[in-house]
Protein backbone atom coordinates (compact mmCIF):
# COMPACT_ATOMS: atom_id res chain seq x y z
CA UNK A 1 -39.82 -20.38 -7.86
CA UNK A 2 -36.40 -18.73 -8.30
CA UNK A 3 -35.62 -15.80 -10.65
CA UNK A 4 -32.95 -13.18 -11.98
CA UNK A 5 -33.58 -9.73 -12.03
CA UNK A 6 -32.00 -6.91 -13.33
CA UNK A 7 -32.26 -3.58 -11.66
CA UNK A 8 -30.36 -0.23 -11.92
CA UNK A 9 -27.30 -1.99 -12.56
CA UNK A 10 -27.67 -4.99 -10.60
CA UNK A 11 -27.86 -8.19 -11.49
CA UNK A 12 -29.52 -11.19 -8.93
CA UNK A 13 -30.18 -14.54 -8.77
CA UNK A 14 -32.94 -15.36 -6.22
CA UNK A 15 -33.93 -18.91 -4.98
CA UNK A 16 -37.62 -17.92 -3.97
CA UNK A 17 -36.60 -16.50 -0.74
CA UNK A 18 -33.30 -14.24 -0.98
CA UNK A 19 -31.15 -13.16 -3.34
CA UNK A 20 -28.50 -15.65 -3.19
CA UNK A 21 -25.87 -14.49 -6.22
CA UNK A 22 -25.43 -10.69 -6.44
CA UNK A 23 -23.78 -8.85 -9.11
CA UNK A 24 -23.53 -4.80 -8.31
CA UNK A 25 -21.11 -1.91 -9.69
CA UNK A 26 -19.47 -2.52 -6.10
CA UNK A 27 -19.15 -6.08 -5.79
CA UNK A 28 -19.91 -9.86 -6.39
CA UNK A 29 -21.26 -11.48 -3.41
CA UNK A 30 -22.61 -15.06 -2.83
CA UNK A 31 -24.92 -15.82 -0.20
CA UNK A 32 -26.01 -19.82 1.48
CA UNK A 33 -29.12 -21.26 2.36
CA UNK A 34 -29.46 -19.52 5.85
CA UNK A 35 -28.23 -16.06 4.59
CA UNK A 36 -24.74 -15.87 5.18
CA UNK A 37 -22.26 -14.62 2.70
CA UNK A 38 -20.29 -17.33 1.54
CA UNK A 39 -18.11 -15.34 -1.37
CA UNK A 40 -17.32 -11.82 -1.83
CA UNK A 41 -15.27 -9.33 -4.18
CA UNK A 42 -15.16 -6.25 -3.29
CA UNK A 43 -12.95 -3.00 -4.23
CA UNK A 44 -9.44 -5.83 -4.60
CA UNK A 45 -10.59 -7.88 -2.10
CA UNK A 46 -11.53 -11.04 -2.08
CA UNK A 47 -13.31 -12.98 0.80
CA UNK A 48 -14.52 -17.01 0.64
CA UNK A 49 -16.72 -18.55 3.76
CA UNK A 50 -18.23 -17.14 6.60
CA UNK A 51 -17.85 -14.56 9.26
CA UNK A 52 -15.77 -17.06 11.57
CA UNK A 53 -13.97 -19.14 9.26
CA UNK A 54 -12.56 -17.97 6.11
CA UNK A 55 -9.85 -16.93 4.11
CA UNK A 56 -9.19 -13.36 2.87
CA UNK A 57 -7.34 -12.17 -0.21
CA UNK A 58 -6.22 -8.33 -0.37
CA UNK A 59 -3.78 -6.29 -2.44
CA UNK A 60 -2.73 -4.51 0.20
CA UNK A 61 -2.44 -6.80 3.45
CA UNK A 62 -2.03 -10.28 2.36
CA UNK A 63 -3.69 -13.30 2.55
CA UNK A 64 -5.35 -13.97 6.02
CA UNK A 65 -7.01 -17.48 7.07
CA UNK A 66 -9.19 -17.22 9.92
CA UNK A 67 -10.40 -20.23 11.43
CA UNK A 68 -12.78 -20.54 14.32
CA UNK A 69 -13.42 -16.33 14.54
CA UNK A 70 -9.45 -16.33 15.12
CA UNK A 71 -6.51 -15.15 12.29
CA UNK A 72 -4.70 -18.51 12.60
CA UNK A 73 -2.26 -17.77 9.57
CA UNK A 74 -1.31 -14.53 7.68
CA UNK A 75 0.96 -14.04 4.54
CA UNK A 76 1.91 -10.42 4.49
CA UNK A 77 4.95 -8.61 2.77
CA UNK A 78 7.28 -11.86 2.51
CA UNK A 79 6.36 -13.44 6.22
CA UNK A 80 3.90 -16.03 7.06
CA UNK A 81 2.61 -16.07 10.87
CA UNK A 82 1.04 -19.17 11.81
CA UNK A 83 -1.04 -18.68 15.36
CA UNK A 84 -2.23 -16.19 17.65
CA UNK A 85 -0.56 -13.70 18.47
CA UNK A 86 0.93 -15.04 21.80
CA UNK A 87 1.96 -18.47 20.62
CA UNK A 88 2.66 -18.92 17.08
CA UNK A 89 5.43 -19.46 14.17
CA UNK A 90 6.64 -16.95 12.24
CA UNK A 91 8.41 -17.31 8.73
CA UNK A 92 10.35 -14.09 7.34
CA UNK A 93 12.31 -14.51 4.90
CA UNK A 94 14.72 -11.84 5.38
CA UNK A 95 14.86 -12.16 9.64
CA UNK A 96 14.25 -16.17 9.86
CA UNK A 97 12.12 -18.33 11.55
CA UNK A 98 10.66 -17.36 15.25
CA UNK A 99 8.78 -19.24 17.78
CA UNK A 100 6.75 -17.92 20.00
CA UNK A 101 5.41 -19.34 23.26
CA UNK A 102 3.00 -17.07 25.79
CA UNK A 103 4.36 -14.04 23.96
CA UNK A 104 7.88 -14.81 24.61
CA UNK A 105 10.45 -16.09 21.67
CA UNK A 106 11.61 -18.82 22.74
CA UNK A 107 13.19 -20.45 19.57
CA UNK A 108 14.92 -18.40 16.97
CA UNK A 109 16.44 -19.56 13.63
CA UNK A 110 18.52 -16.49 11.72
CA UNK A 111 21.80 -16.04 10.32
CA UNK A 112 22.74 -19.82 10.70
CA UNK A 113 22.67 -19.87 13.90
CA UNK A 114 19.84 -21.28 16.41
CA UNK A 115 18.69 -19.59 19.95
CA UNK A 116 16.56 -21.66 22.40
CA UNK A 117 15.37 -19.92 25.24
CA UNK A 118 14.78 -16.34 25.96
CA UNK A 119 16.88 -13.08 24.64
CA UNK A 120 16.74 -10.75 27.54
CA UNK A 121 18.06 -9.00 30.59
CA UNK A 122 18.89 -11.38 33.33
CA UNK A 123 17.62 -14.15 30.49
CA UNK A 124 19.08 -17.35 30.01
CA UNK A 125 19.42 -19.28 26.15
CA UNK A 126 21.50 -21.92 24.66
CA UNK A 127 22.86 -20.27 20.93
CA UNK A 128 23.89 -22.68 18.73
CA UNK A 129 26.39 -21.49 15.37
CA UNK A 130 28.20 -22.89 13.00
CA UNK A 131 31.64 -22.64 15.56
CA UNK A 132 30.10 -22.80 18.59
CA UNK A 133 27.41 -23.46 21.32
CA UNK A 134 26.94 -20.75 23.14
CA UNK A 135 25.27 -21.19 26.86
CA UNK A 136 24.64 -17.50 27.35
CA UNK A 137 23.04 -14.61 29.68
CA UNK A 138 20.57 -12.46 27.18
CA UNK A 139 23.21 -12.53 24.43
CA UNK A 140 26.65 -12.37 26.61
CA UNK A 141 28.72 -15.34 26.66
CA UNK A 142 29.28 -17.64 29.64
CA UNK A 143 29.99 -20.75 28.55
CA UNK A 144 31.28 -21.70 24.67
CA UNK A 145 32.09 -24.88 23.60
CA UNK A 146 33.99 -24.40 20.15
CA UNK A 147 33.53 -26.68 17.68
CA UNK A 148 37.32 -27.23 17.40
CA UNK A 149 36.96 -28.85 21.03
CA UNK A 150 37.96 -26.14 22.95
CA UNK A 151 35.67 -25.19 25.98
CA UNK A 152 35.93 -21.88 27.64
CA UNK A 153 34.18 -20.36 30.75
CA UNK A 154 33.91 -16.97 31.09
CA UNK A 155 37.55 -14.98 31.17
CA UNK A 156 39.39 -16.71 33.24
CA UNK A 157 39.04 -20.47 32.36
CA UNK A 158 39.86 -22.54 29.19
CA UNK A 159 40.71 -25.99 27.68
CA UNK A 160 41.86 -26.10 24.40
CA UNK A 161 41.08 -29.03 21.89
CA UNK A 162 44.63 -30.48 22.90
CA UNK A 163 44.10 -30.31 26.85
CA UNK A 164 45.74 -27.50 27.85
CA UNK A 165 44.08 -25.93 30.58
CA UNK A 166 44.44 -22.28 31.42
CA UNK A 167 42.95 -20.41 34.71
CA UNK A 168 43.65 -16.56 35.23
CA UNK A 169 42.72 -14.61 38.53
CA UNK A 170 41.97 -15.93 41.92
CA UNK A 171 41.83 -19.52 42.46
CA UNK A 172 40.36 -21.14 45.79
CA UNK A 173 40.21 -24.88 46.32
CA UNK A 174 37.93 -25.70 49.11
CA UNK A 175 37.90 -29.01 51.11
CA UNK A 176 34.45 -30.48 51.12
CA UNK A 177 34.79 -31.62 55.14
């Protein structure tokens, strides 16, 4: 009931009711039972499943998985995103590793050091190094606790790893009655 047929340059495989493997001077393209193409090449492109859920191989702009009609995870240039575009993980390898949450980045891994919480005017983050944790305001210092023991708050107060305390400025001691 099925046959193969070769026409101007075209070579198909038919099951009785559609052509279901496709050979053409543009492509190769496999098609299911209901009609859908399953497998494609086409001008450097490669493309395997359907419509809504499938993973794309091109030359030029990576490797894309698409799951559920959605990109969940693209490889392009060196960085692999994993999730939508709001909320998702991001691997680069020469800017580190980013998470995003509700299209804010709210965890950031670069240059040995680690931020939690937003980067940002008026935004508050905890940056962790390899001398310090930093509790800052976008990326100003307000509070550093040194990883020699030392603890510092803003300019005008500081303990050092041995105890010694210093205050600068204006100093008000209130009585809590």
């Amino acid at each position: 009931s099925g046959n193969i047929s070769l026409l101007g340059g075209t070579i198909a495989i038919n099951d009785g009711s559609r052509d279901r493997f496709v050979i053409d001077a543009d492509d190769i393209t496999m098609i299911d039972e209901a009609g859908n193409t399953q497998f494609n090449v086409d001008s450097g492109v490669v493309t395997v499943g359907s419509a809504t859920d499938k993973v794309t191989i091109n030359g030029t702009s990576g490797i894309t998985i698409r799951e559920n009609n959605a990109d969940t995870i693209q490889m392009v240039n060196g960085v692999v995103t994993i999730g939508s575009s709001t909320d998702q993980v991001e691997i680069n390898g020469t800017s580190g590793i980013t998470i995003r949450e509700n299209n804010v980045d709210t965890i950031q891994l670069a240059g040995g050091a680690v931020v939690v919480g937003e980067v940002g005017a008026s935004k508050s983050n905890v940056q962790i190094t390899s001398g310090a944790i930093n509790l800052r305001s976008n990326t100003t210092n307000k509070m550093i606790l040194g990883a020699d023991g030392s603890i510092s708050i803003g300019s005008n107060f500081a303990v050092t790893s041995a105890g010694v305390v210093t205050l600068t400025g204006s100093i008000t001691i209130s009585n809590p009655e």
